[in-house]
N, C-alpha and C. Protein backbone atom coordinates (compact mmCIF):
# COMPACT_ATOMS: atom_id res chain seq x y z
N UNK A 1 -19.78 3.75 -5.52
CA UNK A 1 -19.27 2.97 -4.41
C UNK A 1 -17.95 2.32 -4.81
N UNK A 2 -17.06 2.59 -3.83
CA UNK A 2 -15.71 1.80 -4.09
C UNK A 2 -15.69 0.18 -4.13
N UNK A 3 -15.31 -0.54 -5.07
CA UNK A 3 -15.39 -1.97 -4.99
C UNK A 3 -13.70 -2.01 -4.51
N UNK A 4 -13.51 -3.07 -3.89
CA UNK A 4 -12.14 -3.71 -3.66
C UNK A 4 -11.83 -4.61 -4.41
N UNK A 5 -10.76 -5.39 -5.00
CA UNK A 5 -10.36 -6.65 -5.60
C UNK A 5 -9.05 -6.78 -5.56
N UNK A 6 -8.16 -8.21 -5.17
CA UNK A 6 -7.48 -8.24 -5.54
C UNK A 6 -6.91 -8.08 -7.35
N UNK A 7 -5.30 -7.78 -6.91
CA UNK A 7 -5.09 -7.99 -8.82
C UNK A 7 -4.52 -8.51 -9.36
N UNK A 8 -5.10 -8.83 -10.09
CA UNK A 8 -4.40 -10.32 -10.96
C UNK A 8 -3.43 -9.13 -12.05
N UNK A 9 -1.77 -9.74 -11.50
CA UNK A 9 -0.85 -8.67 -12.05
C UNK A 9 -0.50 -9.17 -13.26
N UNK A 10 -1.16 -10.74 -13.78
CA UNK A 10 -0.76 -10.56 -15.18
C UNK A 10 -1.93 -10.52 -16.20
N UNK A 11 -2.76 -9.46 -15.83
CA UNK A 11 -3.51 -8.77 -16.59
C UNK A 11 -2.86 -7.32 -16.66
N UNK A 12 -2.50 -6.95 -17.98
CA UNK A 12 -2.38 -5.81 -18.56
C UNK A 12 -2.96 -4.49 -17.94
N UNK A 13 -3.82 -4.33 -17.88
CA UNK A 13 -4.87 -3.43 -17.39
C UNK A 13 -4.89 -3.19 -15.90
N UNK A 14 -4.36 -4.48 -15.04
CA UNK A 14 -4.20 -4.13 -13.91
C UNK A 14 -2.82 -3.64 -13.74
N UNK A 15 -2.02 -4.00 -14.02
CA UNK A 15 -0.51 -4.33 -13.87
C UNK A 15 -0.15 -2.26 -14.47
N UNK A 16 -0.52 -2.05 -15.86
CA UNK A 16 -0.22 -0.95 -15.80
C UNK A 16 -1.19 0.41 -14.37
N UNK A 17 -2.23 0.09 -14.11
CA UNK A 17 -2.69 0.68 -13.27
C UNK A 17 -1.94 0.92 -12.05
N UNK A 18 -1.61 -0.42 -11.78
CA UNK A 18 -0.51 -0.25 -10.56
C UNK A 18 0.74 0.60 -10.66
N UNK A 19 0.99 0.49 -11.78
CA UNK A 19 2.55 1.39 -11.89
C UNK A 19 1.89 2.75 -12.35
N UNK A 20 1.13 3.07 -12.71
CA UNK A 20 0.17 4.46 -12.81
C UNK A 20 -0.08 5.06 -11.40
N UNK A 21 -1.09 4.12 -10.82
CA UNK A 21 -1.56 5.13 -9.36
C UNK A 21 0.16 4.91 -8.29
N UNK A 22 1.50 3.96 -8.26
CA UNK A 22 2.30 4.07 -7.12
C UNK A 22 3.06 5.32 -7.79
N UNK A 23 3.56 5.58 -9.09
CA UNK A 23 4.04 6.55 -9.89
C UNK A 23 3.48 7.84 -9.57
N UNK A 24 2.25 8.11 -9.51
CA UNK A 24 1.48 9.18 -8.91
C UNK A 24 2.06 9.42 -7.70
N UNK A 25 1.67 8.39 -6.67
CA UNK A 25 1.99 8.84 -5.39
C UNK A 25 3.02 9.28 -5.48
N UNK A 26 4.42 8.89 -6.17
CA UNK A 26 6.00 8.81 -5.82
C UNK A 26 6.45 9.91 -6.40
N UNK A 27 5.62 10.86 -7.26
CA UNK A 27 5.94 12.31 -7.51
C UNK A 27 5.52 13.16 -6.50
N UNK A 28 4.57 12.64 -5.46
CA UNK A 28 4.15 13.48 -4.37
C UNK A 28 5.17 13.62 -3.36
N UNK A 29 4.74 15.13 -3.05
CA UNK A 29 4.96 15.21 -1.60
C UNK A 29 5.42 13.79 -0.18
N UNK A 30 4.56 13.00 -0.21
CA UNK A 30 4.54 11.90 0.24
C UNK A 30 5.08 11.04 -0.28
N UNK A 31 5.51 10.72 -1.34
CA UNK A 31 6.08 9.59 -2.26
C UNK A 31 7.86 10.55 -2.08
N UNK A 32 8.08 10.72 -3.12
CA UNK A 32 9.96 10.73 -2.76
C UNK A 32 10.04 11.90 -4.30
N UNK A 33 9.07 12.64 -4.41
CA UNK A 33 8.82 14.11 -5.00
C UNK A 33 9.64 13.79 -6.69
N UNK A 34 9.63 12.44 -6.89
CA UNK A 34 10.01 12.36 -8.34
C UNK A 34 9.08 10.99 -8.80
N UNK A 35 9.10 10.67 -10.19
CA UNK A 35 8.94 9.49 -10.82
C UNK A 35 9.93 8.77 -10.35
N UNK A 36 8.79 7.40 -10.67
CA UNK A 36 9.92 6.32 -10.25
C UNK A 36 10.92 5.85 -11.19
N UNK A 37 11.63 5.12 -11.11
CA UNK A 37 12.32 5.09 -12.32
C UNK A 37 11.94 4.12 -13.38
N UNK A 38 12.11 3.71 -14.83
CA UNK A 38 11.72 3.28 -16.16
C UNK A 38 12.24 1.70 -15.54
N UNK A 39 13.11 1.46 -15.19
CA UNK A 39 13.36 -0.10 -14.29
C UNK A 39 12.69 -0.57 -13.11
N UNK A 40 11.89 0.35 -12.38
CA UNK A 40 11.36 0.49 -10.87
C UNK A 40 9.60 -0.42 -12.17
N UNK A 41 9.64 0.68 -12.89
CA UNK A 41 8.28 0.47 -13.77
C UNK A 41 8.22 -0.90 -14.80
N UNK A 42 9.42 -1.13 -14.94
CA UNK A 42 9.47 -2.35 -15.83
C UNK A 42 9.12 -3.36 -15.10
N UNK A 43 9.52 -3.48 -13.86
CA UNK A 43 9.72 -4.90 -13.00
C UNK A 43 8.46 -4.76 -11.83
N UNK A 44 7.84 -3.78 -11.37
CA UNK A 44 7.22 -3.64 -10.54
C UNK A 44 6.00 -4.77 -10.64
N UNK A 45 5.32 -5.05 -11.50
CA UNK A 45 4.27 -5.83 -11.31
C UNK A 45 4.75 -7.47 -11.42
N UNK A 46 5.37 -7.99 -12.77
CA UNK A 46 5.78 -8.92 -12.88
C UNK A 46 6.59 -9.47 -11.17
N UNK A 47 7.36 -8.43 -10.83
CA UNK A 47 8.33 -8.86 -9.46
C UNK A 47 7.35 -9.02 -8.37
N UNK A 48 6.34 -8.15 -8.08
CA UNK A 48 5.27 -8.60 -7.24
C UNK A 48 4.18 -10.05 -7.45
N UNK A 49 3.93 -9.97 -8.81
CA UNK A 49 3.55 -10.62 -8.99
C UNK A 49 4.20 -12.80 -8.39
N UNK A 50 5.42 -12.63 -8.60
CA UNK A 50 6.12 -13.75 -8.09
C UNK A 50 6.50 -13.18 -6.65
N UNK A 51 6.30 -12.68 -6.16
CA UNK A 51 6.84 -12.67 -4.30
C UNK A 51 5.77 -13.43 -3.72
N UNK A 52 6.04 -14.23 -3.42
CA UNK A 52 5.35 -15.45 -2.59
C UNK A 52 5.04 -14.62 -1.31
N UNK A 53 5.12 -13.63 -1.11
CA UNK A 53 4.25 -13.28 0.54
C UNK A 53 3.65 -12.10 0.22
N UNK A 54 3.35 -11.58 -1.07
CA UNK A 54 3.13 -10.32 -1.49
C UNK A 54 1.57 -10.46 -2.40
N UNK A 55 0.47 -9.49 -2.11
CA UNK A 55 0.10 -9.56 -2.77
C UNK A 55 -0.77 -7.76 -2.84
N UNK A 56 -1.81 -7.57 -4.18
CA UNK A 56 -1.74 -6.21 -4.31
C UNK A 56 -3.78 -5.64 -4.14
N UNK A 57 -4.09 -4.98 -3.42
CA UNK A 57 -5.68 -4.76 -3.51
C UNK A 57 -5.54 -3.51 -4.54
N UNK A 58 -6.58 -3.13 -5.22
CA UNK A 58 -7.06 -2.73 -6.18
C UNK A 58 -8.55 -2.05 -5.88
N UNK A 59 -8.48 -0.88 -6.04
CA UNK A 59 -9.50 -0.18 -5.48
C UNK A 59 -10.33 0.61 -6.92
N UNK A 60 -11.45 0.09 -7.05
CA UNK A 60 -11.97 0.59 -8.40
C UNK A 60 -13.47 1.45 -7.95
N UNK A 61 -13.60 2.63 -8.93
CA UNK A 61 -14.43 3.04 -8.62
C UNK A 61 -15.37 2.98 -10.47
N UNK A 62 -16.56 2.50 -10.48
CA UNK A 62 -17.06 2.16 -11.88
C UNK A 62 -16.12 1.23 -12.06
N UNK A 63 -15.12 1.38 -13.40
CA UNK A 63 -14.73 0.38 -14.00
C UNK A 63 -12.97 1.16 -14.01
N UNK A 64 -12.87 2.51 -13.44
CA UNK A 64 -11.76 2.74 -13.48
C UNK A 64 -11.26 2.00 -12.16
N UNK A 65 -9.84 2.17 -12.35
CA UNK A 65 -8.93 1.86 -11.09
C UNK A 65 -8.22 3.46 -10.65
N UNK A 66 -8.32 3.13 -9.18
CA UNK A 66 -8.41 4.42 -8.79
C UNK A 66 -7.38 4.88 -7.52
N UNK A 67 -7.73 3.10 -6.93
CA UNK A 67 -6.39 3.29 -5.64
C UNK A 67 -5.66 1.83 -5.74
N UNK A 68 -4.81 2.01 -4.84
CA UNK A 68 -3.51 0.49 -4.61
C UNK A 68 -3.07 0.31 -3.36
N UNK A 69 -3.19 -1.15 -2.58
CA UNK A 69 -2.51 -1.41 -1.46
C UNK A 69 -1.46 -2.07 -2.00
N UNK A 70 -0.33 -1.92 -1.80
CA UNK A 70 0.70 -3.20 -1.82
C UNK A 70 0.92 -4.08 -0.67
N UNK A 71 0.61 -4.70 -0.42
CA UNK A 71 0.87 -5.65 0.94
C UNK A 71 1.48 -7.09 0.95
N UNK A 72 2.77 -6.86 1.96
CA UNK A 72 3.53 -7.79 2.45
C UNK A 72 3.26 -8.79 3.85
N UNK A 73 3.68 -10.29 3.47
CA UNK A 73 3.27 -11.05 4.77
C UNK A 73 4.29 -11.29 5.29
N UNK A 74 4.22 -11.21 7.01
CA UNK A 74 5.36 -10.71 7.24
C UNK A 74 5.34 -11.96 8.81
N UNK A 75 5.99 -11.69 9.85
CA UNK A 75 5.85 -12.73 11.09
C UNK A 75 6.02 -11.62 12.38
N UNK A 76 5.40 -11.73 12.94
CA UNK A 76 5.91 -11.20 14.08
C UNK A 76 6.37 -11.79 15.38
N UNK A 77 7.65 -12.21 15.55
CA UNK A 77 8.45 -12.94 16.02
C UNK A 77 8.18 -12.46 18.09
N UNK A 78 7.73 -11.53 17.99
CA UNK A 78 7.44 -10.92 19.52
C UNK A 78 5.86 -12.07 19.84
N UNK A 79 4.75 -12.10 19.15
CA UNK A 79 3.76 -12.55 19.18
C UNK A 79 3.59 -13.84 18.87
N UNK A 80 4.66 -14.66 17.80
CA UNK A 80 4.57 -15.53 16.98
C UNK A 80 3.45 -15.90 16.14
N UNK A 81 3.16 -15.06 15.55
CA UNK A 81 1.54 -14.85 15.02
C UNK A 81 1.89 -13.94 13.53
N UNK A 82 1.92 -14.30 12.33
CA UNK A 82 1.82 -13.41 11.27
C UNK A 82 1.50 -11.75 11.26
N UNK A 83 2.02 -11.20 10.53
CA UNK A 83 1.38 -9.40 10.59
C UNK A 83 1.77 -9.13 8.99
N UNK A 84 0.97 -8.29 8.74
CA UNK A 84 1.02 -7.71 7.43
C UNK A 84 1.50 -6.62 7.33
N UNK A 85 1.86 -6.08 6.15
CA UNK A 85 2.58 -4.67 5.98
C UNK A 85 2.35 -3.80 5.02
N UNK A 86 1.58 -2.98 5.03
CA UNK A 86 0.79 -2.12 4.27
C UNK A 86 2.02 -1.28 3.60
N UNK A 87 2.58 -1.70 2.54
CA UNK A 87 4.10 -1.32 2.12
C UNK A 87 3.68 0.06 1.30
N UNK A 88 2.78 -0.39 0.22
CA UNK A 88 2.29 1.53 0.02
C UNK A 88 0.83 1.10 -0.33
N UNK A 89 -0.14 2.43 -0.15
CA UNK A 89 -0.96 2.84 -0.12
C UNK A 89 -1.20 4.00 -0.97
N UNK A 90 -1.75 4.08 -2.02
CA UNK A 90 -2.19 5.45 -2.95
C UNK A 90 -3.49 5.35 -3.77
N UNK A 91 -3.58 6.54 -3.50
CA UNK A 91 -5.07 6.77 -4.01
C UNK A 91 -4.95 7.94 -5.10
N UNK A 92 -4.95 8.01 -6.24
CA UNK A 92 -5.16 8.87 -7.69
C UNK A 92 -5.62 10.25 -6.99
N UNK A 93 -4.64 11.16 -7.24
CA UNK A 93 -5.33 12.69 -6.32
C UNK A 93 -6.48 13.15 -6.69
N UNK A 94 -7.23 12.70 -8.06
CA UNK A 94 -8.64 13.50 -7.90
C UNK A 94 -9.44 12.15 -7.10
N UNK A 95 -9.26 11.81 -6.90
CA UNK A 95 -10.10 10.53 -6.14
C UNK A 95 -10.05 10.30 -4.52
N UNK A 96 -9.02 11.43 -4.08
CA UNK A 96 -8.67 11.27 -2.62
C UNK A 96 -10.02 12.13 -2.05
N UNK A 97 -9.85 12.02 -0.25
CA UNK A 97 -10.81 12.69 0.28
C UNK A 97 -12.67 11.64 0.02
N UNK A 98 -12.47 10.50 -0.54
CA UNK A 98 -13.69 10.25 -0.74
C UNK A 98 -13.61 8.92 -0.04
N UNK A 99 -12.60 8.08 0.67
CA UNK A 99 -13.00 7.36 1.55
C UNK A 99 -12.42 5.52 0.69
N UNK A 100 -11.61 6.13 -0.49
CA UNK A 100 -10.94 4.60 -1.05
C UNK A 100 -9.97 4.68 -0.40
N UNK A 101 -9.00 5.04 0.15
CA UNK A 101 -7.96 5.24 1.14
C UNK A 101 -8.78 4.39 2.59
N UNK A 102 -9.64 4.62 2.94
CA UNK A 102 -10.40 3.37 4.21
C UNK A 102 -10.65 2.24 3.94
N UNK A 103 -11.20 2.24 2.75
CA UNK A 103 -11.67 0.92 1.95
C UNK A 103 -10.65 -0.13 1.85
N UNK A 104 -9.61 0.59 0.99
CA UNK A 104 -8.24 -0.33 0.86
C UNK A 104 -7.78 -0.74 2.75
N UNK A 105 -7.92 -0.10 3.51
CA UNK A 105 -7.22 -0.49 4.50
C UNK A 105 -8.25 -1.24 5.09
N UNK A 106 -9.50 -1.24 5.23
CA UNK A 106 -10.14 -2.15 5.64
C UNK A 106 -10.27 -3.51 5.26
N UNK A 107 -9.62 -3.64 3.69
CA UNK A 107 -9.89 -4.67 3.16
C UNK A 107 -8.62 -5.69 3.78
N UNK A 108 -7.47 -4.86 3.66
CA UNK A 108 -5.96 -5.57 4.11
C UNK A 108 -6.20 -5.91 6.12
N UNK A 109 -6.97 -4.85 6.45
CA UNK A 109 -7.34 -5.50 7.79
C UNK A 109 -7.66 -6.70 7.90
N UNK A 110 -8.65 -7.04 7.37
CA UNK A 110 -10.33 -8.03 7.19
C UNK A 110 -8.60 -8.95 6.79
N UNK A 111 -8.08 -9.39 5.60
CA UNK A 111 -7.93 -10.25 5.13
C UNK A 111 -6.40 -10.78 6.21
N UNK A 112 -6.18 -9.50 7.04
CA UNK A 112 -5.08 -10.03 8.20
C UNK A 112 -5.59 -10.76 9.47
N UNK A 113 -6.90 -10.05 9.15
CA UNK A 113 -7.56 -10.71 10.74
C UNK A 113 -7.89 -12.44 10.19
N UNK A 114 -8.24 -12.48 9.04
CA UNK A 114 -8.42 -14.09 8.54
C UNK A 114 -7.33 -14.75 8.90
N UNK A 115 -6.47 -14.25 8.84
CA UNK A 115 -5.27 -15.61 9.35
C UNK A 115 -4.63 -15.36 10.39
N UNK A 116 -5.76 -14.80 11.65
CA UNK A 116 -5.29 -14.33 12.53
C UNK A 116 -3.70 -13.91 13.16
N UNK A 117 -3.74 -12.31 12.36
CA UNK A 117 -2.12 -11.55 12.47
C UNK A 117 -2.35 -11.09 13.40
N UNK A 118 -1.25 -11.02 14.27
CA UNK A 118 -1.14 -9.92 15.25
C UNK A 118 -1.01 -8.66 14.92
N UNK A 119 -0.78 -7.98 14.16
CA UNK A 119 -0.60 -6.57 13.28
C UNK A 119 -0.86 -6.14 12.32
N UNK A 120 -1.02 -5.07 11.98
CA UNK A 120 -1.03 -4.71 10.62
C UNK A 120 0.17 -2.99 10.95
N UNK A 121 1.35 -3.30 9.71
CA UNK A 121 1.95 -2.66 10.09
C UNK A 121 2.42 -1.49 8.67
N UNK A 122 2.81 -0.05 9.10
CA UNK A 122 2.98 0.67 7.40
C UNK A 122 4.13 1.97 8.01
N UNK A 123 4.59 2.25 6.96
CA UNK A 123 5.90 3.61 7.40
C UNK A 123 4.60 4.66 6.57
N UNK A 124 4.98 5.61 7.40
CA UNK A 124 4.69 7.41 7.06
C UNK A 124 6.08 7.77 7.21
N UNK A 125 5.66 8.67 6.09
CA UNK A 125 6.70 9.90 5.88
C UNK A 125 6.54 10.75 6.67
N UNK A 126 7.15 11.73 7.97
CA UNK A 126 6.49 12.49 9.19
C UNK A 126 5.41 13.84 8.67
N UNK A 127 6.19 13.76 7.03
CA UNK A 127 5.69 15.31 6.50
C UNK A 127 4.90 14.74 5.64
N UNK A 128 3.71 13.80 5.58
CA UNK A 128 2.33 13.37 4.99
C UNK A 128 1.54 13.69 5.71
N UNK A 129 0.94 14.74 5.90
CA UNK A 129 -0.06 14.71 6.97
C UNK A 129 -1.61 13.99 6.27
N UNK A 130 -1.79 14.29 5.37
CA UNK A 130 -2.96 13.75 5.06
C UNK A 130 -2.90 11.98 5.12
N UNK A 131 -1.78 11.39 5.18
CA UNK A 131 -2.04 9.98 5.09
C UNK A 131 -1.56 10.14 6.58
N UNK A 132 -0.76 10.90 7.65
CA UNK A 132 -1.03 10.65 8.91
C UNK A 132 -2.72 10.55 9.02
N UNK A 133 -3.75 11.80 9.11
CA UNK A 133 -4.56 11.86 9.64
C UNK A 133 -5.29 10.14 9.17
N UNK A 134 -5.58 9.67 7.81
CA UNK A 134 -5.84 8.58 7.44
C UNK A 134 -5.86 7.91 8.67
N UNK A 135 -4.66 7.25 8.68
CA UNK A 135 -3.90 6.62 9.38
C UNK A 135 -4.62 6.66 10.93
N UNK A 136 -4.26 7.52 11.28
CA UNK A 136 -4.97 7.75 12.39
C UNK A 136 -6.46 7.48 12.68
N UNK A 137 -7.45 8.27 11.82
CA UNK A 137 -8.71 7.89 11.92
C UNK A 137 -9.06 6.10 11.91
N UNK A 138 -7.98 5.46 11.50
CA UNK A 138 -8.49 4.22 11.07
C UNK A 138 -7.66 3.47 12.42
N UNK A 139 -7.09 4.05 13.46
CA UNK A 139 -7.19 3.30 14.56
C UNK A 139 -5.03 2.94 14.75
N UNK A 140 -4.43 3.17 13.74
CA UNK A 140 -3.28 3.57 13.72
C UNK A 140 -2.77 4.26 14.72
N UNK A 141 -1.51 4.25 15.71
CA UNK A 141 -0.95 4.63 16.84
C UNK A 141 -1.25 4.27 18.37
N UNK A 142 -1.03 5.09 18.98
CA UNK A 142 -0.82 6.08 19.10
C UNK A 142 0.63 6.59 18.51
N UNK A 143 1.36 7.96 18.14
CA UNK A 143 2.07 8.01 17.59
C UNK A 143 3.39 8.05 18.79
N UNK A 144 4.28 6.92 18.63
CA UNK A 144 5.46 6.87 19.76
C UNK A 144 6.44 7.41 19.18
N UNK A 145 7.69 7.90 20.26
CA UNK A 145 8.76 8.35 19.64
C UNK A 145 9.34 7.54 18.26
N UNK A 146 10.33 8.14 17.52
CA UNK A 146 10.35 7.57 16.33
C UNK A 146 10.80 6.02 16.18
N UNK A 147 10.52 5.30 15.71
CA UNK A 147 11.78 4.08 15.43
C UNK A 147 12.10 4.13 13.97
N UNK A 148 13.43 4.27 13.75
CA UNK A 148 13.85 4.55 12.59
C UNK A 148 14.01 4.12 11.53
N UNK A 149 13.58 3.86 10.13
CA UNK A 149 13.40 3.50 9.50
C UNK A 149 14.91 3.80 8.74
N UNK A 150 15.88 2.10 8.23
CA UNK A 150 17.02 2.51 7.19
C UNK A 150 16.82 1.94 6.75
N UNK A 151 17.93 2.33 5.72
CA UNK A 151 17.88 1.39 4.20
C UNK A 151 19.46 1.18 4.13
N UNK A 152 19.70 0.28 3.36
CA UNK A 152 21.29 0.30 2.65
C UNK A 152 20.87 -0.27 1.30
N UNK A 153 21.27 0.87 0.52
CA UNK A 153 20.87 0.39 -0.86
C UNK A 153 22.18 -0.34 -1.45
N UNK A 154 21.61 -1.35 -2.43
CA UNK A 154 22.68 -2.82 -2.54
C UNK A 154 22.61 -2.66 -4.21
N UNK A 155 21.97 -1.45 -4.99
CA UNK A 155 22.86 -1.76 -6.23
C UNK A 155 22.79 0.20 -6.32
């Protein structure tokens, strides 16, 4: 059975897990088809760890760690009511297909509906289908024309 927990990112054991299972994803298909980079990995937990609206679920199966929500608190200025942001989501590829991918999102639900958010909100890549279908089964969309997701990268 999948346990949930938050993670305490200045434990060792969690902290490298996290940069293990988002590193996984980010060589995928779905992730951006490379490793992340040796600076992305240096700072990733410690920097989450201090973001005051950020925090990370931890999906263990036995005593391994197996999946990761990253989640951001966010406002939704249309509602005036908080929403969360399911920033990434990954689950260790021999571990997919078994239902920690629901778990994690149920848990970031449950803990949005506690402070009553109006949303819970996450980007797909159009060419993930397996985290579309996710996505979907768990009550996600309907899927509307696109709204576009940019970036301007600043270093």
């Amino acid at each position: 059975m999948t346990d949930i927990r938050e993670a305490d990112l200045d434990d060792p054991g969690h902290a490298r897990a996290l940069v293990a299972i988002i590193d996984s994803y980010a060589r995928g298909p779905g992730g951006q088809n490379a490793p992340i980079s040796a600076e992305a990995r240096e700072r990733m937990a410690a920097g989450l760890a201090a973001h005051p609206a950020a925090f990370v679920l931890l999906a263990f199966e036995s005593d391994e760690i197996v999946g990761a929500a990253v989640c951001v608190w966010g406002f939704s200025t249309f509602t005036g009511r908080p929403s969360l942001n399911i920033h990434d989501l990954a689950v260790l590829p021999d571990f997919r297909g078994r239902g920690i991918g629901h778990a994690l999102l149920a848990e970031a639900e449950r803990r949005a509906r506690e402070r009553d958010s109006a949303k819970l909100t996450l980007e797909v890549h159009d060419s993930n289908a397996g985290a579309k279908r996710l996505y979907e089964r768990f009550g996600f969309g309907p899927w509307e024309p696109p709204t576009l997701f940019v970036s301007k990268p600043l270093s």
